[in-house]
N, C-alpha and C. Protein backbone atom coordinates (compact mmCIF):
# COMPACT_ATOMS: atom_id res chain seq x y z
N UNK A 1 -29.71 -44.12 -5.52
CA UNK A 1 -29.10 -43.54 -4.34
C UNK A 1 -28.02 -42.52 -4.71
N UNK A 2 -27.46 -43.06 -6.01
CA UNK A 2 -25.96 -42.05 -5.93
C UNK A 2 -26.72 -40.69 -6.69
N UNK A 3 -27.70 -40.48 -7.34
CA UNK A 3 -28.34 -39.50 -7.69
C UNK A 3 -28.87 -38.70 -6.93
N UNK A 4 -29.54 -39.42 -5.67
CA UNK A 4 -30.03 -38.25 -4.44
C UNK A 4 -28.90 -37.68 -3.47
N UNK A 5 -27.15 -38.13 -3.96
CA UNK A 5 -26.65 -37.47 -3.28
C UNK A 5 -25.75 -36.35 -4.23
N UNK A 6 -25.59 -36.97 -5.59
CA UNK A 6 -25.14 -35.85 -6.39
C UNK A 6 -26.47 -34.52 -6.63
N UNK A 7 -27.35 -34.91 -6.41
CA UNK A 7 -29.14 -33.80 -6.20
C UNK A 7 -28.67 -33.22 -4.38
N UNK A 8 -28.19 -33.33 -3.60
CA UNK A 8 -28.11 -33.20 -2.79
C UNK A 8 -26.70 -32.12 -2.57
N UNK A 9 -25.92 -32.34 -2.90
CA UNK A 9 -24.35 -31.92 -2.91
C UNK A 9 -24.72 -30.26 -3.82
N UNK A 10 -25.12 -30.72 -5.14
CA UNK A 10 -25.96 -29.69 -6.20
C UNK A 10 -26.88 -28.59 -5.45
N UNK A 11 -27.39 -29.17 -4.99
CA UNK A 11 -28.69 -28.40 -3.57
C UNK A 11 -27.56 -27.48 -2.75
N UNK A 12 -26.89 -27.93 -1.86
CA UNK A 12 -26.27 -27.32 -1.57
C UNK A 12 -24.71 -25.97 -1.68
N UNK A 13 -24.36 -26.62 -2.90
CA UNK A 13 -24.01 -25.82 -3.67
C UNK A 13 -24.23 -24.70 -4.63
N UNK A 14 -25.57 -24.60 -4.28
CA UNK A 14 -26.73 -23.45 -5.04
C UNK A 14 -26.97 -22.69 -3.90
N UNK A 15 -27.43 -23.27 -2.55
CA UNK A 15 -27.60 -22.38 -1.65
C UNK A 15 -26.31 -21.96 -1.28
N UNK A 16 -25.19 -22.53 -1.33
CA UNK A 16 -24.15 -21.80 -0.55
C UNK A 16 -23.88 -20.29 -2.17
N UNK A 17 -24.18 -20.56 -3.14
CA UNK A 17 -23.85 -19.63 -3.98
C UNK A 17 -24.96 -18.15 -3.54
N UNK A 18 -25.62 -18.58 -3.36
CA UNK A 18 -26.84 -17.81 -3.31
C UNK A 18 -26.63 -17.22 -1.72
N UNK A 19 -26.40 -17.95 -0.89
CA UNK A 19 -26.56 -16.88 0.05
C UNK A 19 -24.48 -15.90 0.00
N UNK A 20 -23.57 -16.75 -0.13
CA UNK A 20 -22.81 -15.55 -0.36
C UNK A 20 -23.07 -14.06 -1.28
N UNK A 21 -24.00 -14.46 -2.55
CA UNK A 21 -24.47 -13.17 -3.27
C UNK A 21 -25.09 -12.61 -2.52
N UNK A 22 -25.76 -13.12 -1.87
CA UNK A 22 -26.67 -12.18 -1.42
C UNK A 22 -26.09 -11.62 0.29
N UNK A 23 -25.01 -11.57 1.01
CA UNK A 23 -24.41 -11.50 1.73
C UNK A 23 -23.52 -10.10 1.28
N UNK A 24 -22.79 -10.31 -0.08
CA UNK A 24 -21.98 -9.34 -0.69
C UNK A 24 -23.35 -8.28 -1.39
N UNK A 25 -24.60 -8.51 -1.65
CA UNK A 25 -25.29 -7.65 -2.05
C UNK A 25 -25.55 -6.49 -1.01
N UNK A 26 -25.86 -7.81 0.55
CA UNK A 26 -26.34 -6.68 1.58
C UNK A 26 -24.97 -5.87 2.39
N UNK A 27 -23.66 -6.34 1.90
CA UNK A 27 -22.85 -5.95 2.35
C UNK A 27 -22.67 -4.26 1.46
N UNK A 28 -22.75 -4.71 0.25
CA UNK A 28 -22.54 -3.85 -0.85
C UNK A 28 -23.48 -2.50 -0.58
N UNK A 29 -25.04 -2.40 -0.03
CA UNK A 29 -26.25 -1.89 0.30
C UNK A 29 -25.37 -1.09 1.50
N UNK A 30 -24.99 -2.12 2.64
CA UNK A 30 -24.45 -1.03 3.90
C UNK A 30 -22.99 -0.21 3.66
N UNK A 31 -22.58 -0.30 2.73
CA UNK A 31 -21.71 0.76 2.21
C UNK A 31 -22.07 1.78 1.46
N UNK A 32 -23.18 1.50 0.92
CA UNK A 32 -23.80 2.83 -0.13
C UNK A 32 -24.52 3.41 1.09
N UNK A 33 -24.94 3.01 1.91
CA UNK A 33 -26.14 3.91 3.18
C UNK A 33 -25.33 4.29 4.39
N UNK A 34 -23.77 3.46 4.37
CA UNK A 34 -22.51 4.63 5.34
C UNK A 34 -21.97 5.83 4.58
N UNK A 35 -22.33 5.84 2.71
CA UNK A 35 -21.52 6.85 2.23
C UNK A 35 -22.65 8.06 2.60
N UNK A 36 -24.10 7.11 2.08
CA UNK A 36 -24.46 8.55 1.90
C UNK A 36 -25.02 9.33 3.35
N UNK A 37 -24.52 8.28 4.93
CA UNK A 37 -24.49 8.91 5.90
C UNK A 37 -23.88 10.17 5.97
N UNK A 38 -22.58 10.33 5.30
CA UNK A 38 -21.70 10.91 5.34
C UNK A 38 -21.78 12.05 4.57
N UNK A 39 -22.46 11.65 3.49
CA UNK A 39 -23.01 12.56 2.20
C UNK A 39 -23.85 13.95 3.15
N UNK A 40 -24.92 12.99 3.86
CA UNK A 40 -25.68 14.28 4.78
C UNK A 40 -24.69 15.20 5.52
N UNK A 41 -23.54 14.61 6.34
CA UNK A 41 -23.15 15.30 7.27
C UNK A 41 -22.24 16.31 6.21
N UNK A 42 -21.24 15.75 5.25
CA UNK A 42 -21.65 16.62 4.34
C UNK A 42 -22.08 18.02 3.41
N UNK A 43 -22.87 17.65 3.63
CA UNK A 43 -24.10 18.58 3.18
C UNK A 43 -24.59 19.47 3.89
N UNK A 44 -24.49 19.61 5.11
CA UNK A 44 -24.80 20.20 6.25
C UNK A 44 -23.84 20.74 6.32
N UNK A 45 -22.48 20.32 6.50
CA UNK A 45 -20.99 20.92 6.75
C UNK A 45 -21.18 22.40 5.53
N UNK A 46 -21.04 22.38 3.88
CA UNK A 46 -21.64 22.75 2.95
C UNK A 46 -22.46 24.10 3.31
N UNK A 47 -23.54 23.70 4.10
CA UNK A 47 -24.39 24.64 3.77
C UNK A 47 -24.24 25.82 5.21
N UNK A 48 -23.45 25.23 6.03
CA UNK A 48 -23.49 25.92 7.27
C UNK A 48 -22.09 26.99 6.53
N UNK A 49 -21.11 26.65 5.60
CA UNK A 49 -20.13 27.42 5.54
C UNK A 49 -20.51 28.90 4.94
N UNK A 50 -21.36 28.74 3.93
CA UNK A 50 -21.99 30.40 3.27
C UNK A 50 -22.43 31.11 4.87
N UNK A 51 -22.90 30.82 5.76
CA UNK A 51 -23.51 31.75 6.95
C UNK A 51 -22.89 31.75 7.63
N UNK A 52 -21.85 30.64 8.16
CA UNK A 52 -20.56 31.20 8.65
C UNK A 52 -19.69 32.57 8.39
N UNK A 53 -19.56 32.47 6.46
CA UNK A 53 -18.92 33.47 6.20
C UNK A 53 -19.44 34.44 6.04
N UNK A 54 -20.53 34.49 5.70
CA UNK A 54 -21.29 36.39 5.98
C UNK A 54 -21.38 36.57 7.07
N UNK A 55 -21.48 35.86 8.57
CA UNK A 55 -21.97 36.29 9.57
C UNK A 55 -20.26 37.04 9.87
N UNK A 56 -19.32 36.66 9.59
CA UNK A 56 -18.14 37.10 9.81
C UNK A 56 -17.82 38.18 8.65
N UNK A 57 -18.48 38.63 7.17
CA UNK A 57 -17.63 39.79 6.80
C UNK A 57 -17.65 40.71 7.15
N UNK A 58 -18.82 40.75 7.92
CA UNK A 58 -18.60 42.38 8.72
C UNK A 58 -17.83 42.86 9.52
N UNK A 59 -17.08 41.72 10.15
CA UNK A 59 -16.28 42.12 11.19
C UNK A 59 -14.62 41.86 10.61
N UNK A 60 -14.65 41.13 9.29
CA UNK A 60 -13.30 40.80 9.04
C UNK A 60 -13.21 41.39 7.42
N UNK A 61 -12.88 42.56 7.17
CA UNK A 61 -13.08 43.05 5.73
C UNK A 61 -11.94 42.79 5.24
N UNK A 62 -10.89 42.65 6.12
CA UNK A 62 -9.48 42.18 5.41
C UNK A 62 -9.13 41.07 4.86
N UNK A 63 -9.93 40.44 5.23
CA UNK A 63 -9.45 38.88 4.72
C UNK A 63 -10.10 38.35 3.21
N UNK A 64 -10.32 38.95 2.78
CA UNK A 64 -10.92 38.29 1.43
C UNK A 64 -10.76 37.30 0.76
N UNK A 65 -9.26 37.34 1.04
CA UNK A 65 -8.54 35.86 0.78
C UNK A 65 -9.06 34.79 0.86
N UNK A 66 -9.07 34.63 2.59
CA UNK A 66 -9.64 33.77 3.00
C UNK A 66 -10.62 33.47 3.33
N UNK A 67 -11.76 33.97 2.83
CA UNK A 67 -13.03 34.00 2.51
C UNK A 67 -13.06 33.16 1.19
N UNK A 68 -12.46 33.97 0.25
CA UNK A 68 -12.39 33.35 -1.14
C UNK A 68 -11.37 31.69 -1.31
N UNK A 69 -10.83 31.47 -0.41
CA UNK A 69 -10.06 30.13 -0.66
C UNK A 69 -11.36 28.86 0.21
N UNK A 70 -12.33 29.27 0.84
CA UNK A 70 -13.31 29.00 1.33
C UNK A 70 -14.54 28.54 0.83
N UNK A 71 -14.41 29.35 -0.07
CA UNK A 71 -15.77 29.43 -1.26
C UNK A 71 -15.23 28.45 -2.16
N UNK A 72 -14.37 28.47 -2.69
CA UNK A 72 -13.50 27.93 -3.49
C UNK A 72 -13.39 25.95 -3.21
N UNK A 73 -13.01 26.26 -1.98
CA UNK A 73 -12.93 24.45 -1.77
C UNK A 73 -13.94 23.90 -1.05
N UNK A 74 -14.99 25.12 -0.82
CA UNK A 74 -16.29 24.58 -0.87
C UNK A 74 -16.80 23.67 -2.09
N UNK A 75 -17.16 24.85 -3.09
CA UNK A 75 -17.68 24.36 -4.30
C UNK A 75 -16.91 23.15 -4.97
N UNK A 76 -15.08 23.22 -5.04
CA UNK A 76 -14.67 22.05 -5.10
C UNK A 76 -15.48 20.58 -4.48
N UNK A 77 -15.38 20.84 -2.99
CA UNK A 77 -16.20 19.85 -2.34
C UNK A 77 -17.60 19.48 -2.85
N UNK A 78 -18.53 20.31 -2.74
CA UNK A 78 -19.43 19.59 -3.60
C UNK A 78 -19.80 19.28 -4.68
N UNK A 79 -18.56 19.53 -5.52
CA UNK A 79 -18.46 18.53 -7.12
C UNK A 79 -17.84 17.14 -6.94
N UNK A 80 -17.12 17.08 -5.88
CA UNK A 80 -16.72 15.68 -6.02
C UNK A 80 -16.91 14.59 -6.30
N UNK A 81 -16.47 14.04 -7.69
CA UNK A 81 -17.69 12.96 -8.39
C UNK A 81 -17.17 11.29 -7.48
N UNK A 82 -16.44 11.09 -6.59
CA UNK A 82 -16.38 10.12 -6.42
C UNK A 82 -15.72 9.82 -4.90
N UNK A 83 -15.75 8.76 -3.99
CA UNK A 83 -14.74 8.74 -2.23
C UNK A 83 -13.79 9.54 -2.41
N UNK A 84 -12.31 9.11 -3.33
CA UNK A 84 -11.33 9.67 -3.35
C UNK A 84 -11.17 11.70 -3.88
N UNK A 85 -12.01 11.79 -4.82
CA UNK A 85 -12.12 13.02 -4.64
C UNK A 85 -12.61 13.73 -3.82
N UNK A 86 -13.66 12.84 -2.98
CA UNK A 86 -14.26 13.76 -2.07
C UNK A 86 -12.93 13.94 -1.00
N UNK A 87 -12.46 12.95 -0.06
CA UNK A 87 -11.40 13.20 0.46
C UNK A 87 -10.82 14.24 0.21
N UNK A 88 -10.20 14.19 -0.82
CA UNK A 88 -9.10 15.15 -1.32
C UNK A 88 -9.75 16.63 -1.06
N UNK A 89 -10.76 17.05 -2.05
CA UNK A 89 -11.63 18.07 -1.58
C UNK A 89 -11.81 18.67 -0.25
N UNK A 90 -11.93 17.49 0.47
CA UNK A 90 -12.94 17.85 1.71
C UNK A 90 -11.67 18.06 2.96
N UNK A 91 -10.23 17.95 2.71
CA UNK A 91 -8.85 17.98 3.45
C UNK A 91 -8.77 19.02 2.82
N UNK A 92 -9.03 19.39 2.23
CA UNK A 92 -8.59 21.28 1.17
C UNK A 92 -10.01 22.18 2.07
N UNK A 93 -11.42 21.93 2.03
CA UNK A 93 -11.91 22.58 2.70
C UNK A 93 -11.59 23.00 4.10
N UNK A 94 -11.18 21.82 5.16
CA UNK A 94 -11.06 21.41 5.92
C UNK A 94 -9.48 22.14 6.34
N UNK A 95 -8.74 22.16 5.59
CA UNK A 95 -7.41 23.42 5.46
C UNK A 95 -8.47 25.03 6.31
N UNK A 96 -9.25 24.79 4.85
CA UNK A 96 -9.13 26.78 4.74
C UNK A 96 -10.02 27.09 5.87
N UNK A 97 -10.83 26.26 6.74
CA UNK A 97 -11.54 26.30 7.56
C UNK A 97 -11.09 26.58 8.99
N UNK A 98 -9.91 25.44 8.82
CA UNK A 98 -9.01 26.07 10.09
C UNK A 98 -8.55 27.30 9.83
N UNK A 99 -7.85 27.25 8.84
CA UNK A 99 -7.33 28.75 8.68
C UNK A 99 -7.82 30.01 9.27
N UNK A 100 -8.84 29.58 8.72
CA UNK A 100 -10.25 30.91 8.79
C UNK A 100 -10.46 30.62 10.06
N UNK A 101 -10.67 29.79 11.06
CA UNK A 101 -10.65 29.66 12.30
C UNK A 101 -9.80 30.42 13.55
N UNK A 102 -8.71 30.10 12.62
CA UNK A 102 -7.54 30.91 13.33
C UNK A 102 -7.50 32.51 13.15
N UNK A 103 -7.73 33.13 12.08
CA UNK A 103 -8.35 34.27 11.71
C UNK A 103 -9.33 35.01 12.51
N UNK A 104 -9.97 34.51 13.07
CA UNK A 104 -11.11 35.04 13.75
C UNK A 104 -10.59 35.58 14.78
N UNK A 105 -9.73 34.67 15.59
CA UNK A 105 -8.83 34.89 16.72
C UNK A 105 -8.76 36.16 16.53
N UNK A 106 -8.35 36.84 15.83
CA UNK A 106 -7.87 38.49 15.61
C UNK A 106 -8.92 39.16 16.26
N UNK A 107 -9.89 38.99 15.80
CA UNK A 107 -11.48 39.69 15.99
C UNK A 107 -12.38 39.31 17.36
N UNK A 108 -12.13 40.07 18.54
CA UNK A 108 -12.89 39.86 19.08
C UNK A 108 -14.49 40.10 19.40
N UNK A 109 -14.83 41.05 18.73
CA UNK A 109 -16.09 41.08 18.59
C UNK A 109 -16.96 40.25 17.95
N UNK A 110 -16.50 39.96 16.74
CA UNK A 110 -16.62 38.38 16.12
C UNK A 110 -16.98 37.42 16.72
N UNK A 111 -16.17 37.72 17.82
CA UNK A 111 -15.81 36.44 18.53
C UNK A 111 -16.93 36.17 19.56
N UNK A 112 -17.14 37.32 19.66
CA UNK A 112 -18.71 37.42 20.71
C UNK A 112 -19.71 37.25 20.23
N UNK A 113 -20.47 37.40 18.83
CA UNK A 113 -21.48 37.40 18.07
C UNK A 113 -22.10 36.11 18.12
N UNK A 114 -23.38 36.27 19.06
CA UNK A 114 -23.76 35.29 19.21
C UNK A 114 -24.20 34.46 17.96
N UNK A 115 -24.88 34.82 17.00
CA UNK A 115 -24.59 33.77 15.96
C UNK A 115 -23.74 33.39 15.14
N UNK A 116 -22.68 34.01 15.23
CA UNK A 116 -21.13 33.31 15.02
C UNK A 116 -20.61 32.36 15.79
N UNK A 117 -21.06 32.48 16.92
CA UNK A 117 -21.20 31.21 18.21
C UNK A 117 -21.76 29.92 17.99
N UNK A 118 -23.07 30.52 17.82
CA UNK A 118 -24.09 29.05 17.30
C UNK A 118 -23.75 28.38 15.65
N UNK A 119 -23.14 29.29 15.24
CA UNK A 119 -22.42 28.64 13.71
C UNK A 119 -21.15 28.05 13.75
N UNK A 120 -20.69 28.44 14.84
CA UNK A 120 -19.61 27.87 14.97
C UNK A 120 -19.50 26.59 16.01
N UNK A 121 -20.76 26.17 16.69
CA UNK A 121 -21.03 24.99 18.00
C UNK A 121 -21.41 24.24 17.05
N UNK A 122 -22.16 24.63 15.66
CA UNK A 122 -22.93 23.56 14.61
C UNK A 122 -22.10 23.06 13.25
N UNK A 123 -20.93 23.99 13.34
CA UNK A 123 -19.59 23.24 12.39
C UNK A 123 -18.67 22.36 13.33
N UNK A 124 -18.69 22.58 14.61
CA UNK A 124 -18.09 22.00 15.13
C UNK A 124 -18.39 20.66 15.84
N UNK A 125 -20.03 20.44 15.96
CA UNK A 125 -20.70 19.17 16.06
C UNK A 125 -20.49 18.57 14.53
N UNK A 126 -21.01 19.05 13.70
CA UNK A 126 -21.16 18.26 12.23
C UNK A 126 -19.94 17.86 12.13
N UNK A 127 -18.35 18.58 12.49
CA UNK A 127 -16.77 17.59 12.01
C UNK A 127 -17.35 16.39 13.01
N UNK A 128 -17.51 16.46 14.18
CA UNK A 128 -17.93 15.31 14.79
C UNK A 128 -18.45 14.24 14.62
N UNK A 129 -19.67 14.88 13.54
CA UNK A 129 -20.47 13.68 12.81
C UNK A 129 -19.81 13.35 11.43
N UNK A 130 -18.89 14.09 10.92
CA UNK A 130 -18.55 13.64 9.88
C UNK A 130 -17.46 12.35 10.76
N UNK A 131 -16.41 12.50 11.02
CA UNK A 131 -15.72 11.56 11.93
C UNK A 131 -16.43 10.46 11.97
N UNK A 132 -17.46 10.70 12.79
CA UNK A 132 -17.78 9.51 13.19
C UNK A 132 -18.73 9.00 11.86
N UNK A 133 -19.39 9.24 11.03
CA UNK A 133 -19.73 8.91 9.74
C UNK A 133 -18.59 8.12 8.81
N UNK A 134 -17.19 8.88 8.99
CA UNK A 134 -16.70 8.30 8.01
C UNK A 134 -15.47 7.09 8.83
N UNK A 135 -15.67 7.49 10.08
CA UNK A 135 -15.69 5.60 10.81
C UNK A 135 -16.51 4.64 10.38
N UNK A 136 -17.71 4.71 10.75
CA UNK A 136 -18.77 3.79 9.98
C UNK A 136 -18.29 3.62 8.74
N UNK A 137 -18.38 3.87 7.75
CA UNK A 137 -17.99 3.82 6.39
C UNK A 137 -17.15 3.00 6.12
N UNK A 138 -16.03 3.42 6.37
CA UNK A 138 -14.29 2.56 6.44
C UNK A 138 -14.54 1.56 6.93
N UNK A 139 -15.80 1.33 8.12
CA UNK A 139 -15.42 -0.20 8.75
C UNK A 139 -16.29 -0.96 7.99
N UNK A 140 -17.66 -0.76 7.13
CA UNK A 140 -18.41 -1.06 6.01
C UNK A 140 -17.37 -1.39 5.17
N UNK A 141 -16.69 -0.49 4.73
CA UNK A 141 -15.93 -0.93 3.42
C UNK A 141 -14.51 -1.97 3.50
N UNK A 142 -14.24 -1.82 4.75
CA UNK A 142 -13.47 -3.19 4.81
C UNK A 142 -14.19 -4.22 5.16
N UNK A 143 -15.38 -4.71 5.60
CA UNK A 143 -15.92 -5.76 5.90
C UNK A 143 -15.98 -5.85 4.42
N UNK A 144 -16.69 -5.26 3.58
CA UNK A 144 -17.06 -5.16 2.51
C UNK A 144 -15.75 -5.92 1.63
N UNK A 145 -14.72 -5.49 1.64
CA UNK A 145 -13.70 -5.75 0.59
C UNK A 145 -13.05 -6.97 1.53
N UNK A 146 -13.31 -7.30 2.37
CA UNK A 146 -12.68 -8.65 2.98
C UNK A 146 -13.44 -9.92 2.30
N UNK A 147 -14.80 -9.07 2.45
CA UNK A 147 -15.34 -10.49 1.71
C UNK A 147 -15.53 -10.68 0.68
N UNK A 148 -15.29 -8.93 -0.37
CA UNK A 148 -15.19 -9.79 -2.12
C UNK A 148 -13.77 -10.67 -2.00
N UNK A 149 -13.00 -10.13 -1.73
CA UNK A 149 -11.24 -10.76 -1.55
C UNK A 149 -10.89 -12.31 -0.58
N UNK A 150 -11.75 -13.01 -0.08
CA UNK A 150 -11.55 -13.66 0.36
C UNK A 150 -12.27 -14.56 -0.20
N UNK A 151 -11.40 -16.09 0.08
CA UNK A 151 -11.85 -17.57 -0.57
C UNK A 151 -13.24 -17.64 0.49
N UNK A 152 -13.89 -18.57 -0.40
CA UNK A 152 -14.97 -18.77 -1.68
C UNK A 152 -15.28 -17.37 -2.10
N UNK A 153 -15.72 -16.36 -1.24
CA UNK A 153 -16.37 -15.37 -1.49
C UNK A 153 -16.47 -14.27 -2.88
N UNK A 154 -14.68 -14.63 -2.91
CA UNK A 154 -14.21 -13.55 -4.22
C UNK A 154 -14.54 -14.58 -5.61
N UNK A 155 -14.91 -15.91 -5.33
CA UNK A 155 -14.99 -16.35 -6.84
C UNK A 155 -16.71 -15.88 -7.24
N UNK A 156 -17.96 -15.74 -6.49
CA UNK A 156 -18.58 -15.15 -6.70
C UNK A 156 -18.68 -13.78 -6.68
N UNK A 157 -17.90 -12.95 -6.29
CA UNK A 157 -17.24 -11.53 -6.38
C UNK A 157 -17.40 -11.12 -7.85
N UNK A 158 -16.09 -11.98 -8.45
CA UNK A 158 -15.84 -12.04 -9.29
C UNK A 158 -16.76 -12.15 -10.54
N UNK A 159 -17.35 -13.20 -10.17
CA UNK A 159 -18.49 -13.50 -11.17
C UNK A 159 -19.66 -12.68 -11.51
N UNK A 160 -19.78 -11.77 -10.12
CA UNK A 160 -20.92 -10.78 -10.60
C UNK A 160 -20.57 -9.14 -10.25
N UNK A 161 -19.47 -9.33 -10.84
CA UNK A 161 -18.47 -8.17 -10.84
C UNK A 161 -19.06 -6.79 -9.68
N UNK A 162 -18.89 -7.92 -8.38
CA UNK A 162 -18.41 -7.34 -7.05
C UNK A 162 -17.28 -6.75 -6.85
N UNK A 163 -16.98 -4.94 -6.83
CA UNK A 163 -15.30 -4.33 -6.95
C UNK A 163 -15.12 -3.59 -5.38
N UNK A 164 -13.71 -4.29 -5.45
CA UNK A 164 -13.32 -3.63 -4.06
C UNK A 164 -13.65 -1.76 -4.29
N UNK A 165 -14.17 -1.17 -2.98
CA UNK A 165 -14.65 0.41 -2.35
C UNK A 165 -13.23 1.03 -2.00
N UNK A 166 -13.62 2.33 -2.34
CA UNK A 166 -12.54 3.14 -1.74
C UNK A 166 -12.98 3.29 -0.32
N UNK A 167 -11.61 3.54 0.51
CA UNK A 167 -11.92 4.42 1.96
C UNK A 167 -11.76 5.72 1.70
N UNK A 168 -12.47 6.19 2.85
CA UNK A 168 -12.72 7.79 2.79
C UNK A 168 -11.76 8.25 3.50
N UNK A 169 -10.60 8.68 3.01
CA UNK A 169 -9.66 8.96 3.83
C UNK A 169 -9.41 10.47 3.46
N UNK A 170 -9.34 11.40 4.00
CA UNK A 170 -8.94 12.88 4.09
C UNK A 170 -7.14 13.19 3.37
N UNK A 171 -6.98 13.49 2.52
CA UNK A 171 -5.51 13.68 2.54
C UNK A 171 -5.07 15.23 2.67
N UNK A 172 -5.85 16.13 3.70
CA UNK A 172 -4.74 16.86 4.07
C UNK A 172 -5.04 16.30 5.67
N UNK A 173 -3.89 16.61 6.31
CA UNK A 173 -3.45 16.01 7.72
C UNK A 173 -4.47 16.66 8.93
N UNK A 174 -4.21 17.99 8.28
CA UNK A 174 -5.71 18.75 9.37
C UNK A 174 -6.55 18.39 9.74
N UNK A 175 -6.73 18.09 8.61
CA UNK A 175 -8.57 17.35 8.81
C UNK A 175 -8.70 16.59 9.51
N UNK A 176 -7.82 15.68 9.60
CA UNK A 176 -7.89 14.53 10.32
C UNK A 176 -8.51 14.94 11.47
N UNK A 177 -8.03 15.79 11.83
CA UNK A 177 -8.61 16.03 13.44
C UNK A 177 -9.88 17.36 13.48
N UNK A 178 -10.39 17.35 14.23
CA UNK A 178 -11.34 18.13 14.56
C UNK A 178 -10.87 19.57 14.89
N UNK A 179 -11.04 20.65 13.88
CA UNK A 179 -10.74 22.11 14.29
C UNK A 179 -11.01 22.15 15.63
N UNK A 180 -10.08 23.30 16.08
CA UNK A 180 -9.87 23.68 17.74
C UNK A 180 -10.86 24.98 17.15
N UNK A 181 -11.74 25.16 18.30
CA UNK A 181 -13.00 26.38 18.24
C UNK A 181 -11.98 26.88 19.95
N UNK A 182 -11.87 28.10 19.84
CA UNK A 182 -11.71 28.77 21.06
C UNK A 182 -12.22 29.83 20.86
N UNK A 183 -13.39 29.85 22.32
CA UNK A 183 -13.98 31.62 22.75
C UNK A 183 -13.35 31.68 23.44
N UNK A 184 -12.01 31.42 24.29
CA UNK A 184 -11.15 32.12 25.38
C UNK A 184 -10.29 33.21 24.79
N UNK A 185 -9.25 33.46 25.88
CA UNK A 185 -8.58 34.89 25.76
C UNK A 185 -7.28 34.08 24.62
């Protein structure tokens, strides 16, 4: 008898190991498929900025500058080998973008060009989706790091070297918020 309950206790102590791994595995899975949600929007953000900026040098020859600080923390942005660099990167793009936003203001003809319009309704949906992408994410990655860090959970954490995720946090302040697009006066 005392064997079918130490076989029993054992039993259960295998399944409770086994399903926390595998809890922190599928936890671990929905943080890699919120980053690389984010990765797309992204990527899209990325590729809409080159046609943004030609559709505008014709009308803005003065600014080179800021064209070139554009290009610049573009390509930064998509080297970013890891969350925290991307952040960082992507609050530096996210700078020169407003900038350049505000720039336009000068130019009203620019300002009328209908596909400067539609490039500019489709950077301004994608911050949207990035936002809301890198909500998802953050709330992945704290579910995520609550449960390597928390009792029982973190001693199998530990054991199969489960590591707390970065959040995707933006560190310039701009970013935070969604560029203001104005076609008014």
């Amino acid at each position: 008898m005392a064997w079918i309950i130490v076989l029993v206790v054992v039993a259960v102590i295998v399944f409770a190991i086994i399903g926390m791994y595998n809890s922190l595995v599928a936890l671990r899975n929905q943080v890699d498929n919120a980053w690389s949600q984010i990765s797309v929007q992204l990527k899209r953000r990325h590729d809409l900025i080159p046609n943004l900026i030609e559709t505008a040098k014709g009308y803005m020859q003065h600014e080179r500058g800021t064209f070139e600080a554009i290009t610049a923390a573009r390509s930064q942005a998509m080297g970013a080998k890891n969350v925290a660099d991307a952040g960082k990167a992507e609050g530096v793009l996210g700078a020169a973008l407003s900038k350049f936003l505000l720039t336009v203001e000068a130019y009203p003809d620019l300002k009328a060009n209908q596909n400067f319009l539609a490039l500019q309704e489709e950077l301004s949906s994608t911050e949207n989706k990035i936002a809301f992408s890198r909500q998802a994410y953050n709330d992945q990655v704290l579910f995520f790091n609550n449960k390597t860090q928390m009792f029982p959970s973190n001693i199998i954490a530990g054991m199969f070297n489960f590591s707390k995720r970065e959040f995707f946090e933006l560190e310039n302040e701009s970013e935070k918020a969604v560029p203001k697009i104005s076609f008014g006066n």
